[in-house]
PDB file of N, CA and C in Angstrom:
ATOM      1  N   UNK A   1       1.749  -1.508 -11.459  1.00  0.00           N
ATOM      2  CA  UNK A   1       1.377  -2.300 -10.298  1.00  0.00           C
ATOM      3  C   UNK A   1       2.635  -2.582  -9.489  1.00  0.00           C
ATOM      4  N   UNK A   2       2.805  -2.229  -8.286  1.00  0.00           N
ATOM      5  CA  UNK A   2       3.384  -2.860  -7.346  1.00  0.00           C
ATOM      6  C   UNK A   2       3.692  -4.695  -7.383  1.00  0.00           C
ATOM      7  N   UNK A   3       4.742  -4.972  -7.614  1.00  0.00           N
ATOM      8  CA  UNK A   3       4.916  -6.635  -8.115  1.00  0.00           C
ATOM      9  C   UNK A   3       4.907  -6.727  -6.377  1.00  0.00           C
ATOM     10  N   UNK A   4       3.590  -7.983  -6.506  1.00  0.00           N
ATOM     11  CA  UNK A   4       4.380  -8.693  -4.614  1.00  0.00           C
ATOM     12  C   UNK A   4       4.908  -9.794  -4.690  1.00  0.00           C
ATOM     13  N   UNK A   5       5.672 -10.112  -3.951  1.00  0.00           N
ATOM     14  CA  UNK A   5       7.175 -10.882  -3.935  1.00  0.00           C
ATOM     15  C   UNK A   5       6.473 -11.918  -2.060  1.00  0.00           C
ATOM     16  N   UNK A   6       7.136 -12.897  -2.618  1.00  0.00           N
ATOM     17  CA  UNK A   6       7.152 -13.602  -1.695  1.00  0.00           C
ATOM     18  C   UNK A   6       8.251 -13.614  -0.622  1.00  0.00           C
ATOM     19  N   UNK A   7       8.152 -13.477   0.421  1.00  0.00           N
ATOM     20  CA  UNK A   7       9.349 -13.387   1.682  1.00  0.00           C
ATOM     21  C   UNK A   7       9.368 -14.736   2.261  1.00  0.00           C
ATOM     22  N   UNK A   8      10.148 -15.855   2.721  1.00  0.00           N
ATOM     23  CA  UNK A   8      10.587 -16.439   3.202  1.00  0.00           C
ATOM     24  C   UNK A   8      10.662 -16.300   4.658  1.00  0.00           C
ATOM     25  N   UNK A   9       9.723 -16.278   5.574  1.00  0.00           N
ATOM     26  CA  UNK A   9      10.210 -16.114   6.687  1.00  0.00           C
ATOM     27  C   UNK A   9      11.008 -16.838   7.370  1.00  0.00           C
ATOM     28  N   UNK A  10      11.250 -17.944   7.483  1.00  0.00           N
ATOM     29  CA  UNK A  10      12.243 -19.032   8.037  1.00  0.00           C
ATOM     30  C   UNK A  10      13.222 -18.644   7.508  1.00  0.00           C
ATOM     31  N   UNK A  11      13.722 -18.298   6.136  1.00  0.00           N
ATOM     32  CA  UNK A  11      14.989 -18.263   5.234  1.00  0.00           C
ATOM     33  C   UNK A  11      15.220 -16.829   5.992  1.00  0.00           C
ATOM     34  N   UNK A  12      14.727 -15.886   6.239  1.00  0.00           N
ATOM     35  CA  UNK A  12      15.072 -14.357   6.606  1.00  0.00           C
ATOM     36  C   UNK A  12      15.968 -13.940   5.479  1.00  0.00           C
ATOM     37  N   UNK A  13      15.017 -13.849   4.641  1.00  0.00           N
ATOM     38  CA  UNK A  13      15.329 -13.011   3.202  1.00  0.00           C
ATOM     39  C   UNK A  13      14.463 -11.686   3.608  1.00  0.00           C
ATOM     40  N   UNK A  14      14.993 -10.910   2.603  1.00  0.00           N
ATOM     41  CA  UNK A  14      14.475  -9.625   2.448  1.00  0.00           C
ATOM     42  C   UNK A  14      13.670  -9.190   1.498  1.00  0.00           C
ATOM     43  N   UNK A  15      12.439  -8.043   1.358  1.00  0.00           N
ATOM     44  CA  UNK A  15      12.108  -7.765   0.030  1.00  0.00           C
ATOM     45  C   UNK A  15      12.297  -7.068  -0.355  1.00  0.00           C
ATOM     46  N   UNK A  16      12.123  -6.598  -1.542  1.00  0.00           N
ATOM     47  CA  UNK A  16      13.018  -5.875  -2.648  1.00  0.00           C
ATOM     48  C   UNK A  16      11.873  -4.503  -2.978  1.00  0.00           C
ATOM     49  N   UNK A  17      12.433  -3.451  -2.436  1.00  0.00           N
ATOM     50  CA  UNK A  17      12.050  -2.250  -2.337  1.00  0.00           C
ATOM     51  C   UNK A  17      12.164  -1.322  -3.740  1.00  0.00           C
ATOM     52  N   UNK A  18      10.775  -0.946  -4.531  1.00  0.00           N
ATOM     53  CA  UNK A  18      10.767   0.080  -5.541  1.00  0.00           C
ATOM     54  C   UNK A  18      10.287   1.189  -5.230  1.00  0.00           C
ATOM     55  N   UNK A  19      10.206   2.234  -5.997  1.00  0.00           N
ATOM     56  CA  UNK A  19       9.759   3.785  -5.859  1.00  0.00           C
ATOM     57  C   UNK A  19       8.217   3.699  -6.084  1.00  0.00           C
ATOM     58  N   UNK A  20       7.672   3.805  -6.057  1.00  0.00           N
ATOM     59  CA  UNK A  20       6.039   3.830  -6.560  1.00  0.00           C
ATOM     60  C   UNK A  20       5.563   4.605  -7.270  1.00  0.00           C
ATOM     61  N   UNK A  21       4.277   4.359  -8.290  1.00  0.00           N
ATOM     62  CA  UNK A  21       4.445   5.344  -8.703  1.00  0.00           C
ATOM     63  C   UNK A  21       2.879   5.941  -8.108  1.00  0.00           C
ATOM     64  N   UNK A  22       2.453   7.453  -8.125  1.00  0.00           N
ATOM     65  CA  UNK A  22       1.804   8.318  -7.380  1.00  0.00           C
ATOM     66  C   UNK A  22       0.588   7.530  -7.183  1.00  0.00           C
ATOM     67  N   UNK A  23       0.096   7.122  -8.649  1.00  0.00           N
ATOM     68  CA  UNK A  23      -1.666   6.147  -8.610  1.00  0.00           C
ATOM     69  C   UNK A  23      -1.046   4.489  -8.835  1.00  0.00           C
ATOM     70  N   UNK A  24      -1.520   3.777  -8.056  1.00  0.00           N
ATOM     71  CA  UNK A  24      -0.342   2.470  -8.467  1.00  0.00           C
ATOM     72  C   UNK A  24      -1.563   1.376  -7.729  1.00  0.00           C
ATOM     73  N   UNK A  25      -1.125   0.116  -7.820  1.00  0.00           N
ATOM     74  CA  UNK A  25      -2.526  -0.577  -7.775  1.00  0.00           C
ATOM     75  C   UNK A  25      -1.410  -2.010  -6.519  1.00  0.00           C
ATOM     76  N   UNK A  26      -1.956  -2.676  -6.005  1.00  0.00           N
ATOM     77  CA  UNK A  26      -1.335  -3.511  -5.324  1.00  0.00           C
ATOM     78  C   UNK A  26      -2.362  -5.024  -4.994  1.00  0.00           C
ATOM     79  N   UNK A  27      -1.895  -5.778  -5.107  1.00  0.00           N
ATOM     80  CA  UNK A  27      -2.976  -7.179  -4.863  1.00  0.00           C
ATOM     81  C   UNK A  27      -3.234  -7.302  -3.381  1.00  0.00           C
ATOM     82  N   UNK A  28      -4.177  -7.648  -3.380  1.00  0.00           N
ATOM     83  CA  UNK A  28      -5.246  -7.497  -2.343  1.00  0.00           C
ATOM     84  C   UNK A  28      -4.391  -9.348  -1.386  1.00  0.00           C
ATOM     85  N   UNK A  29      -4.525  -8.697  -0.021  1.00  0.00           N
ATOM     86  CA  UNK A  29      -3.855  -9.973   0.736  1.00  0.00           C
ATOM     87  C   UNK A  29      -2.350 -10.189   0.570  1.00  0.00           C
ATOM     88  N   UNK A  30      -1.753  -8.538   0.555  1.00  0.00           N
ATOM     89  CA  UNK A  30      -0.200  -8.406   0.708  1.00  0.00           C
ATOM     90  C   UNK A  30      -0.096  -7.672   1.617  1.00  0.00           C
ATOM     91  N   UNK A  31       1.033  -7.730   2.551  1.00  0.00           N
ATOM     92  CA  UNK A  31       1.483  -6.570   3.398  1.00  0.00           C
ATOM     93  C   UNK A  31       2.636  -5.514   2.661  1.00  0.00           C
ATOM     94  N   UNK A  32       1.690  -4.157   2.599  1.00  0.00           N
ATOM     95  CA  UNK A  32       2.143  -3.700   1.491  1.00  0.00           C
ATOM     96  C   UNK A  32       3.563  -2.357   3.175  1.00  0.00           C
ATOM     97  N   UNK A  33       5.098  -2.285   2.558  1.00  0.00           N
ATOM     98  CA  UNK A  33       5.716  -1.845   3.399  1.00  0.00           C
ATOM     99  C   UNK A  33       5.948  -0.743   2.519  1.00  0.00           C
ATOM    100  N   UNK A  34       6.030   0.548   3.490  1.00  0.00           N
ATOM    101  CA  UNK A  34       6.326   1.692   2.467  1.00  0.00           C
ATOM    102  C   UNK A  34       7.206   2.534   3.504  1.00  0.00           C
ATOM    103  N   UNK A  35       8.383   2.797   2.892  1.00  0.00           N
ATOM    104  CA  UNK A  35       9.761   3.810   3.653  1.00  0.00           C
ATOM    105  C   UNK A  35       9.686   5.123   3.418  1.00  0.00           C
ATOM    106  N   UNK A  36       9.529   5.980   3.585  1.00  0.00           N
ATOM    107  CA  UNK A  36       9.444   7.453   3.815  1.00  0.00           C
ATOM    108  C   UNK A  36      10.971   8.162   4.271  1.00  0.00           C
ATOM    109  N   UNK A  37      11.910   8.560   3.151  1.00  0.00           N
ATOM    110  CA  UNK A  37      13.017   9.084   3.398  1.00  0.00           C
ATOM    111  C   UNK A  37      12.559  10.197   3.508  1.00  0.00           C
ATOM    112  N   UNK A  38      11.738  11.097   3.234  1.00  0.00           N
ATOM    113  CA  UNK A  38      11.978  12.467   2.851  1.00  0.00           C
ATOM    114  C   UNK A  38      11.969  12.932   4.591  1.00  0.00           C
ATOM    115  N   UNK A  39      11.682  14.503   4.757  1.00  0.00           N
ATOM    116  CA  UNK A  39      11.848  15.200   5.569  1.00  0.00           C
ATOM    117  C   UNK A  39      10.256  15.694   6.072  1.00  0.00           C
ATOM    118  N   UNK A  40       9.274  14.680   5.441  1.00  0.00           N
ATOM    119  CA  UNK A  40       7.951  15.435   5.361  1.00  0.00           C
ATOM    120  C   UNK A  40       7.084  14.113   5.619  1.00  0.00           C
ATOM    121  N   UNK A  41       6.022  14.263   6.000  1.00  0.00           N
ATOM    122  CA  UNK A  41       5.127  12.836   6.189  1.00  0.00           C
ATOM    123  C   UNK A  41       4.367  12.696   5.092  1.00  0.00           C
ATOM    124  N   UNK A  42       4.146  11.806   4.650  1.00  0.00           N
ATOM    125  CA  UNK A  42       3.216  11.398   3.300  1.00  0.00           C
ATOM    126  C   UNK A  42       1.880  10.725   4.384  1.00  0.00           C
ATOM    127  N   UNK A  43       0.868  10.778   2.884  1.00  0.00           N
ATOM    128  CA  UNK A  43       0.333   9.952   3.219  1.00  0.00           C
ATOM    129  C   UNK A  43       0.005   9.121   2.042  1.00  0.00           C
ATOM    130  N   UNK A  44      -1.368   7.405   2.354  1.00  0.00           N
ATOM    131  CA  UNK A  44      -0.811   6.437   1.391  1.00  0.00           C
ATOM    132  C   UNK A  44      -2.319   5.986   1.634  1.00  0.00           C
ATOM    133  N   UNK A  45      -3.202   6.272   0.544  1.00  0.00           N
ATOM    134  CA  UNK A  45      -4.409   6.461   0.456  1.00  0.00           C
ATOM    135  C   UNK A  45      -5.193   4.806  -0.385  1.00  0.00           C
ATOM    136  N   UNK A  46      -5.830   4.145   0.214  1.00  0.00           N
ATOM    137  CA  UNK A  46      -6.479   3.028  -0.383  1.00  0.00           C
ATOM    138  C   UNK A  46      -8.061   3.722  -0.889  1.00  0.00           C
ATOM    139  N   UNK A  47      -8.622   3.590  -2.019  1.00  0.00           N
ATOM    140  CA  UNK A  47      -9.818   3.717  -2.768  1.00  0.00           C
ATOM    141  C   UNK A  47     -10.358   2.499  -2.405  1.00  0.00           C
ATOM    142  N   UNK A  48     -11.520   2.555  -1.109  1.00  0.00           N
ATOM    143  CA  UNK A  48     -12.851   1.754  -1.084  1.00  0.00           C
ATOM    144  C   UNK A  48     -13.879   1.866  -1.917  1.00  0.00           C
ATOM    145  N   UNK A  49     -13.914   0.944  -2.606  1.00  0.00           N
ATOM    146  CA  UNK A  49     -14.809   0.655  -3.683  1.00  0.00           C
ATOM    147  C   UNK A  49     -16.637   0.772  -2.937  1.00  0.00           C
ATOM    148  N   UNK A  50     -17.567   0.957  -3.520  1.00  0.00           N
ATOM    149  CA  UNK A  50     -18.893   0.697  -2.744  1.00  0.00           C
ATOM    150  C   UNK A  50     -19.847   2.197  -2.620  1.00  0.00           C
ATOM    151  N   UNK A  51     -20.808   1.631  -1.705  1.00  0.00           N
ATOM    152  CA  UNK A  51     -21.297   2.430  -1.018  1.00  0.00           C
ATOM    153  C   UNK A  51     -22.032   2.282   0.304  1.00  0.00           C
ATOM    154  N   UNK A  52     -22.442   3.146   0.927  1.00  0.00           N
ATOM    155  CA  UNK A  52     -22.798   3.022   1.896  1.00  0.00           C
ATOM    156  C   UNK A  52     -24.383   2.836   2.036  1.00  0.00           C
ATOM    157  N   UNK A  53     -24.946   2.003   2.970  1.00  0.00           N
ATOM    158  CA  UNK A  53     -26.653   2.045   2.273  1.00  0.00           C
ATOM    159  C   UNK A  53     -27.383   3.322   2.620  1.00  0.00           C
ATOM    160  N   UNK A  54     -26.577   4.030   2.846  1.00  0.00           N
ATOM    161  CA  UNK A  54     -27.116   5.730   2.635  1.00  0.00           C
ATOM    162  C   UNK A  54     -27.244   6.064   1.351  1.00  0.00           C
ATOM    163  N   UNK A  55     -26.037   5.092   0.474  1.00  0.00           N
ATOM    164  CA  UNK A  55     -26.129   6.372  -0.686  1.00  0.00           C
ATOM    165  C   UNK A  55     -24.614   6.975  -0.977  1.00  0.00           C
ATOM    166  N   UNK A  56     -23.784   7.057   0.136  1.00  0.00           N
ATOM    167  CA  UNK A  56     -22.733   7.644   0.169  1.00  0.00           C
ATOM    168  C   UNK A  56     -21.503   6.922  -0.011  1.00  0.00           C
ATOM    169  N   UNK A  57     -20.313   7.275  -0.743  1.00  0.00           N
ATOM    170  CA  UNK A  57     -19.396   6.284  -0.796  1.00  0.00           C
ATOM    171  C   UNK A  57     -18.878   6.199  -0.003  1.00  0.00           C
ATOM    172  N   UNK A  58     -18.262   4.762   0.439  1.00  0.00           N
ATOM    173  CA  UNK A  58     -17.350   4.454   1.339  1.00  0.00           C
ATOM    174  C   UNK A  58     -16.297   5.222   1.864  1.00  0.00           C
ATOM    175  N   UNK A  59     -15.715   5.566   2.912  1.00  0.00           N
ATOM    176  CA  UNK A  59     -14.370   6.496   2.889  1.00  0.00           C
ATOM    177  C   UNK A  59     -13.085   5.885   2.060  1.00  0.00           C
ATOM    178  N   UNK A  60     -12.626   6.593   1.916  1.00  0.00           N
ATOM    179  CA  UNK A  60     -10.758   6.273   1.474  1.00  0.00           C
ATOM    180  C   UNK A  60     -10.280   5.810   2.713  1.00  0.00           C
ATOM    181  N   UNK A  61      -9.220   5.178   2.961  1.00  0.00           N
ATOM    182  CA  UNK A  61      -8.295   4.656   4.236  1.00  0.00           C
ATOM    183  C   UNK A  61      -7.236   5.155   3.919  1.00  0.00           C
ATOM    184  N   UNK A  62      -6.847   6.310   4.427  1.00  0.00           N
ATOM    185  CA  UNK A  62      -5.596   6.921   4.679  1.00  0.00           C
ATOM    186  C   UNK A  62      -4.772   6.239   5.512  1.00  0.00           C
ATOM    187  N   UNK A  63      -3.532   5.893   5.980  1.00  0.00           N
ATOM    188  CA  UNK A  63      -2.554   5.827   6.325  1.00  0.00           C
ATOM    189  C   UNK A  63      -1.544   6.929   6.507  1.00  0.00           C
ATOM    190  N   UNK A  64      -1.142   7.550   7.304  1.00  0.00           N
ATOM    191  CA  UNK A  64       0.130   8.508   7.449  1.00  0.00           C
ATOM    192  C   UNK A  64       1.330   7.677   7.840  1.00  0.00           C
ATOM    193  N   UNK A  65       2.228   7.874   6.879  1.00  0.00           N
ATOM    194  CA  UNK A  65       4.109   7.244   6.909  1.00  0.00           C
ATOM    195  C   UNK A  65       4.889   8.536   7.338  1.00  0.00           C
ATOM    196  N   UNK A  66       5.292   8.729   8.570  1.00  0.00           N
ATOM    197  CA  UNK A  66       6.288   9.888   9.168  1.00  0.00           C
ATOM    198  C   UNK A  66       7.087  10.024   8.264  1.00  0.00           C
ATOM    199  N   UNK A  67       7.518  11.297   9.044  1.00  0.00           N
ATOM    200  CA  UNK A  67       8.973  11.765   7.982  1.00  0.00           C
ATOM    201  C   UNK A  67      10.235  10.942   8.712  1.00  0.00           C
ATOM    202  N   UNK A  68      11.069   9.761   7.351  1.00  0.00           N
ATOM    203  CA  UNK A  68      11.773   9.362   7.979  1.00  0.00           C
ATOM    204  C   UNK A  68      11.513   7.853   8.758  1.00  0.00           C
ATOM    205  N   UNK A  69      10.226   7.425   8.172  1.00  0.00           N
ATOM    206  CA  UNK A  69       9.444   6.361   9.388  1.00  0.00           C
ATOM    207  C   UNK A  69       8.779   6.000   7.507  1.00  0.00           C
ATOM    208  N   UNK A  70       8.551   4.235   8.390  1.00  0.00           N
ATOM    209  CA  UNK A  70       7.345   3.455   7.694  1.00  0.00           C
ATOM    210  C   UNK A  70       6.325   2.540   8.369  1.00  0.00           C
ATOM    211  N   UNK A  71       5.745   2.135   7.192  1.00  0.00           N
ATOM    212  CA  UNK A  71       4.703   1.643   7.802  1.00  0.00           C
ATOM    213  C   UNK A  71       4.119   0.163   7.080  1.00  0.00           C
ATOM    214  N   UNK A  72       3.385  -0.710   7.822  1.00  0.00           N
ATOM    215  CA  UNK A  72       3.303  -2.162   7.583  1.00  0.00           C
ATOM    216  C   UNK A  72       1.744  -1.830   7.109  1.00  0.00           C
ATOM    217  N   UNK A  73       1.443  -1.699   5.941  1.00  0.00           N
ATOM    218  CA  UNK A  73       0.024  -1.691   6.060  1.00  0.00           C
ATOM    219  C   UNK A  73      -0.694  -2.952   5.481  1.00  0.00           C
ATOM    220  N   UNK A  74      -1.338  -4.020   6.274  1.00  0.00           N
ATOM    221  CA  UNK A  74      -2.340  -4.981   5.246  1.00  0.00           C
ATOM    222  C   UNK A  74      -3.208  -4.489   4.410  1.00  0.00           C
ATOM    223  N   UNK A  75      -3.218  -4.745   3.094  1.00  0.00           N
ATOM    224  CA  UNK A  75      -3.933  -4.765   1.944  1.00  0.00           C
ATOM    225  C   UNK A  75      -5.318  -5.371   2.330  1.00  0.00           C
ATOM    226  N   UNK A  76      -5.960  -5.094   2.033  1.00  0.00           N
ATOM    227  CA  UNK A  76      -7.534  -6.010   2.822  1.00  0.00           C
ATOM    228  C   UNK A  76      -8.541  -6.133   1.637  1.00  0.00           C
ATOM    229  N   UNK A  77      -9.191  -6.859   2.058  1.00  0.00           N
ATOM    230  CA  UNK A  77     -10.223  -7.456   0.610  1.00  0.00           C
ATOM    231  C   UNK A  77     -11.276  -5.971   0.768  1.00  0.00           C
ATOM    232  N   UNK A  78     -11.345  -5.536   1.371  1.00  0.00           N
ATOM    233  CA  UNK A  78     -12.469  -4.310   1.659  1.00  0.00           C
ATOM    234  C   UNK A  78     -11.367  -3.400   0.479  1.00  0.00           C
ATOM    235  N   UNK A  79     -10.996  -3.296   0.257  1.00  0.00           N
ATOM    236  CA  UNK A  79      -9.936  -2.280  -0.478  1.00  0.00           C
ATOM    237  C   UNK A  79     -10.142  -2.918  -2.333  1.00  0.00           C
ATOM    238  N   UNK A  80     -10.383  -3.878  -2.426  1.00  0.00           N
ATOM    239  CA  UNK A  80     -10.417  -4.700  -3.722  1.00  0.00           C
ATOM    240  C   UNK A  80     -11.312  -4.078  -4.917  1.00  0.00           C
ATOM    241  N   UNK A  81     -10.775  -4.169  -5.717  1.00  0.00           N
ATOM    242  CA  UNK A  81     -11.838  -2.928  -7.201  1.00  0.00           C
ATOM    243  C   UNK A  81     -12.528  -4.120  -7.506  1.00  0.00           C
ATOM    244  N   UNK A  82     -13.365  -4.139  -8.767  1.00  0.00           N
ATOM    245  CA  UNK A  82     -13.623  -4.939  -9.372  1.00  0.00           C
ATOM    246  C   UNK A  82     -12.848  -5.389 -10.444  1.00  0.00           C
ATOM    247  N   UNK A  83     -11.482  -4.917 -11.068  1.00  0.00           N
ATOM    248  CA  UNK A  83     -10.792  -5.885 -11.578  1.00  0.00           C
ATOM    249  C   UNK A  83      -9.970  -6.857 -10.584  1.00  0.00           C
ATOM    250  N   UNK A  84     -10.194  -6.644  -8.840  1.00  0.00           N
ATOM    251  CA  UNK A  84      -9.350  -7.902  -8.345  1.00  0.00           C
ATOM    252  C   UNK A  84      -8.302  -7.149  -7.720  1.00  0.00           C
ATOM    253  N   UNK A  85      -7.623  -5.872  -7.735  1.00  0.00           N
ATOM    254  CA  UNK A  85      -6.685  -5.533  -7.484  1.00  0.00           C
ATOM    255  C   UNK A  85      -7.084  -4.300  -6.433  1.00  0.00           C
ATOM    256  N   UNK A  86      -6.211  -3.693  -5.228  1.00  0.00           N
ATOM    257  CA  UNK A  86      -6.225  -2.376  -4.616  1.00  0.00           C
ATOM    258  C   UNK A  86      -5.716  -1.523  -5.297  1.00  0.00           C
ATOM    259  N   UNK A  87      -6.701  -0.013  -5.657  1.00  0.00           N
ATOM    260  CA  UNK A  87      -6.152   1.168  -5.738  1.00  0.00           C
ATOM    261  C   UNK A  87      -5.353   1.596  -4.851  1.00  0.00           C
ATOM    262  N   UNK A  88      -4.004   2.231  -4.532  1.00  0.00           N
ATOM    263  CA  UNK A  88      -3.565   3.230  -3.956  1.00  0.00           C
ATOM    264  C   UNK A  88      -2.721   4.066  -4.301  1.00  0.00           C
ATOM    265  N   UNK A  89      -3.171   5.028  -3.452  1.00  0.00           N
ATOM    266  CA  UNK A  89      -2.293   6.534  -3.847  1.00  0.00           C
ATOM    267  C   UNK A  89      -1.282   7.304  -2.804  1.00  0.00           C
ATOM    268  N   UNK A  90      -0.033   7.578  -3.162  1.00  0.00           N
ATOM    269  CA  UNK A  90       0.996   8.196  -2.543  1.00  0.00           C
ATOM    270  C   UNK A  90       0.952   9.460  -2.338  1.00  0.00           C
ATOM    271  N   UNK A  91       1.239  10.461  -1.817  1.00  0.00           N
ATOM    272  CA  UNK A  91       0.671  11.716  -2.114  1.00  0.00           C
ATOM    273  C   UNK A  91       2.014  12.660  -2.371  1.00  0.00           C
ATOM    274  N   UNK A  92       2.991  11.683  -2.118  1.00  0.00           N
ATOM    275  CA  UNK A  92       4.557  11.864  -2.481  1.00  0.00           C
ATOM    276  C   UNK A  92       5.256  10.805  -2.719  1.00  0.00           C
ATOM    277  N   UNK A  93       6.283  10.576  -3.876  1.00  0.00           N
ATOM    278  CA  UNK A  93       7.146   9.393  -4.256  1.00  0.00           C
ATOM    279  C   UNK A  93       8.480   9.559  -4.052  1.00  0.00           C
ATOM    280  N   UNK A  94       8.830  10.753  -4.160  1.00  0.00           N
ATOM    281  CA  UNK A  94      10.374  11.080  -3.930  1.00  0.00           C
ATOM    282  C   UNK A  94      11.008  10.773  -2.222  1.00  0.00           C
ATOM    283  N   UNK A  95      11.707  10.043  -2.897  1.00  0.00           N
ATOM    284  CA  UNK A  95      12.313   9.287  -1.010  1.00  0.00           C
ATOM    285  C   UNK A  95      11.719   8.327  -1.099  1.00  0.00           C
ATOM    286  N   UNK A  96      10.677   7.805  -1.051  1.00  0.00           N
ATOM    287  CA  UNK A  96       9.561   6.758  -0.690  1.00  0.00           C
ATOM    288  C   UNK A  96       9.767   5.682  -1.555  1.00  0.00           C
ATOM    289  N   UNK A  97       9.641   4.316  -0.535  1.00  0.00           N
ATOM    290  CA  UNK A  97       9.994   3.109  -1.669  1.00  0.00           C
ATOM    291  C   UNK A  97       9.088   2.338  -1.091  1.00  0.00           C
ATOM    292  N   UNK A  98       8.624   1.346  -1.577  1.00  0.00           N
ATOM    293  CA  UNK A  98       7.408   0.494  -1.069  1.00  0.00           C
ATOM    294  C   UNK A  98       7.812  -1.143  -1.468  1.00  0.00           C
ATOM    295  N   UNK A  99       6.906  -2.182  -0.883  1.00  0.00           N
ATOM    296  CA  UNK A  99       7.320  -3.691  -1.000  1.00  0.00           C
ATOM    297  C   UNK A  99       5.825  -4.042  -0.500  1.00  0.00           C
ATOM    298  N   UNK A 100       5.236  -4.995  -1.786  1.00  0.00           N
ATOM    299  CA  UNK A 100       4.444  -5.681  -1.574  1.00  0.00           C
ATOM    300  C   UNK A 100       4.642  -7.435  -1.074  1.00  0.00           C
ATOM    301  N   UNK A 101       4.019  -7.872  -0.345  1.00  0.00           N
ATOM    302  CA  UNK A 101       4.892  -9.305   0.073  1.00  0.00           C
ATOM    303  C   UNK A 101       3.740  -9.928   0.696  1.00  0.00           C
ATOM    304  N   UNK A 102       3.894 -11.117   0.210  1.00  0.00           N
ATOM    305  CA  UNK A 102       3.257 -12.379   0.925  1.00  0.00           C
ATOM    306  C   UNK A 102       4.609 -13.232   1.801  1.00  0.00           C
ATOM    307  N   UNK A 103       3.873 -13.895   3.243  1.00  0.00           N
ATOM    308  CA  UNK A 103       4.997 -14.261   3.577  1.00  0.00           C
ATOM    309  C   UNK A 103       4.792 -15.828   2.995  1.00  0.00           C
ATOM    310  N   UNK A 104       5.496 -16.659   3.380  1.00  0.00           N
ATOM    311  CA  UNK A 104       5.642 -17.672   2.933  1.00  0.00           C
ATOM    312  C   UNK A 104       5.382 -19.111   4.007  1.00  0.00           C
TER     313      UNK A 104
END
């Protein structure tokens, strides 16, 4: 799991950036930040739980992080499993560091 860390916004502290790993899970109601060093664009896939009253499951929520570029993505309760937590998936880790954070 992605640990989320609390940020201080008044204090202008920083958060503390790990590697992720490919299937990795993140708490729901964080702004989850993810850095993209490599030379290639990733993308950063949330598993919507559900279905649709068709019958059909919900889509995935992709996100694309440029090559070289990141991205601020909110964690959203629509994203939430039933143990409480967001699935997501990286589709590359090398270069890539991520920060889960509540602000404060």
């Amino acid at each position: 799991m992605l640990a989320s860390q609390t940020v201080g916004a008044l204090a202008g502290s920083a958060p503390t950036f790990t590697t992720p790993l490919s299937a990795d899970t993140v708490e729901v109601g964080t702004l989850l930040i993810v850095k993209n060093g490599s030379g290639a664009s990733i993308n950063v896939t949330f598993d919507t739980p559900g279905s649709l009253p068709t019958g059909d499951a919900y889509p995935d929520k992709v996100y694309a992080v440029p090559a070289a570029g990141e991205r601020w993505i909110p964690v959203l309760a629509d994203y939430r499993q039933p143990g409480g937590l967001a699935n997501v998936a990286f589709s590359a880790t090398a270069s890539v560091t991520a920060a889960a954070i509540y602000r404060s």
